[in-house]
Protein backbone atom coordinates (compact mmCIF):
# COMPACT_ATOMS: atom_id res chain seq x y z
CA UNK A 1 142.35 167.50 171.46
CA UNK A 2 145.55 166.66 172.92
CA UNK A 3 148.68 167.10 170.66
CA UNK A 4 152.06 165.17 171.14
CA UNK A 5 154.59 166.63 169.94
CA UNK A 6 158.16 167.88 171.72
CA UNK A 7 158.98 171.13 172.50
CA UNK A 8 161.81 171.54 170.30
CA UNK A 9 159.51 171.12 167.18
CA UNK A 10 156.66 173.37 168.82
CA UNK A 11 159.17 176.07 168.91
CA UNK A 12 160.77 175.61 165.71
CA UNK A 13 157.00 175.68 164.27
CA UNK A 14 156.32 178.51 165.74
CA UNK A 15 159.44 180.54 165.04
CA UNK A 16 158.73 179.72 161.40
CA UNK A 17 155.13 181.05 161.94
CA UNK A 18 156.61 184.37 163.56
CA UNK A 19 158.78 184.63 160.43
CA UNK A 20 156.50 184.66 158.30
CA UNK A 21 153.24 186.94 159.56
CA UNK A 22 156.33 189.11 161.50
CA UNK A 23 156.99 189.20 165.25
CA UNK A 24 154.15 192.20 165.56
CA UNK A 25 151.74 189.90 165.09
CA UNK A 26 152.71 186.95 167.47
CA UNK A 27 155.39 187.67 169.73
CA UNK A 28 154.77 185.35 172.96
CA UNK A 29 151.37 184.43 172.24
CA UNK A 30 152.00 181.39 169.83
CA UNK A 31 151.13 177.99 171.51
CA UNK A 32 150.16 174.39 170.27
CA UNK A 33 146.36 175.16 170.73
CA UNK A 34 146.62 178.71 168.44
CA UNK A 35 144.43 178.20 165.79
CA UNK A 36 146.04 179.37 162.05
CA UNK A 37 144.95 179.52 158.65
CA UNK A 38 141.51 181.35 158.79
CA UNK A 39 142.26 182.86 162.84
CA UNK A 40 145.21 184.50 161.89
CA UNK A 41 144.62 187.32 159.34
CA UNK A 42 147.93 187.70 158.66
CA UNK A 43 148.35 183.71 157.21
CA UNK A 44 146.63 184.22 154.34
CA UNK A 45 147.80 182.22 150.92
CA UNK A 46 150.33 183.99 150.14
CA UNK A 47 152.01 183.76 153.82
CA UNK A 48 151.17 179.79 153.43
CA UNK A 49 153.03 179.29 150.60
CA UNK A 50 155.85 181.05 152.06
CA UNK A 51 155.63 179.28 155.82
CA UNK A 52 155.66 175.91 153.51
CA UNK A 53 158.51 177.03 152.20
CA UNK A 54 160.39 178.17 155.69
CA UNK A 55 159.27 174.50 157.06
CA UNK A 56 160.39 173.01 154.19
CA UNK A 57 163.90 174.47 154.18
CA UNK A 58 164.14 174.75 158.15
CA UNK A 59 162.97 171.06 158.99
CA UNK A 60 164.58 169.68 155.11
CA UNK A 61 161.79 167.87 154.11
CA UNK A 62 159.15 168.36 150.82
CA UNK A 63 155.79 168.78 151.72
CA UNK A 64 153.32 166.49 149.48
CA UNK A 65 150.88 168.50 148.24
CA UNK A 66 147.99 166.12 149.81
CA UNK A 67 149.34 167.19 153.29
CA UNK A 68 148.49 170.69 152.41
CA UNK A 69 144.96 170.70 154.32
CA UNK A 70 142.98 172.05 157.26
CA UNK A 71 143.52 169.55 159.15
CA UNK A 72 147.41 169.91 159.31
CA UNK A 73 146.87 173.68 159.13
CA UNK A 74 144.61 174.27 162.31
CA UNK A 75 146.80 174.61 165.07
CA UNK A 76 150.42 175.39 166.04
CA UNK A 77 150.53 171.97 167.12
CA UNK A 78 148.57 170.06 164.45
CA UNK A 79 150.88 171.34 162.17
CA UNK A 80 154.21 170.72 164.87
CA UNK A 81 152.90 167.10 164.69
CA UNK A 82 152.69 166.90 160.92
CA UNK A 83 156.36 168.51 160.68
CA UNK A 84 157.70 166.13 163.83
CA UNK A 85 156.51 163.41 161.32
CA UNK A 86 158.09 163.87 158.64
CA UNK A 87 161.22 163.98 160.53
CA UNK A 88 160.99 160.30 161.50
């Protein structure tokens, strides 16, 4: 699965990741094929509601309750691609 996204956004993702499970748990090891919610212990509910919340403030967009899924929650970069389109 090849994801197209920039750079910029796959960073910004992942930052916002790193804030939220804590730089112990992902420092330099974060890239668009890490897999998240279920793979990372540290993203459980509680850290998704508050990396929705980070995204949401960070990229200023509302996240559609729909769009909260697996699919958009796999990867790094699936969700890098769901955030680089809401931005236009």
């Amino acid at each position: 699965m090849t994801i197209d996204t920039t750079e910029a956004t796959l960073d910004r993702v992942g930052e916002a990741i790193t804030e939220v499970i804590g730089p112990d748990h992902s420092a330099g090891t974060l890239t668009a094929d890490t897999l998240l919610f279920g793979s990372l212990p540290e993203l459980d509910s509680l850290a998704l509601v508050e990396l929705i919340t980070v995204l949401e403030d960070r990229f200023g967009f509302e996240m559609d309750e729909d769009d909260i899924n697996a699919e958009v929650f796999e990867s790094v970069g699936s969700l890098a691609e769901y955030v680089r389109g809401q931005l236009g």
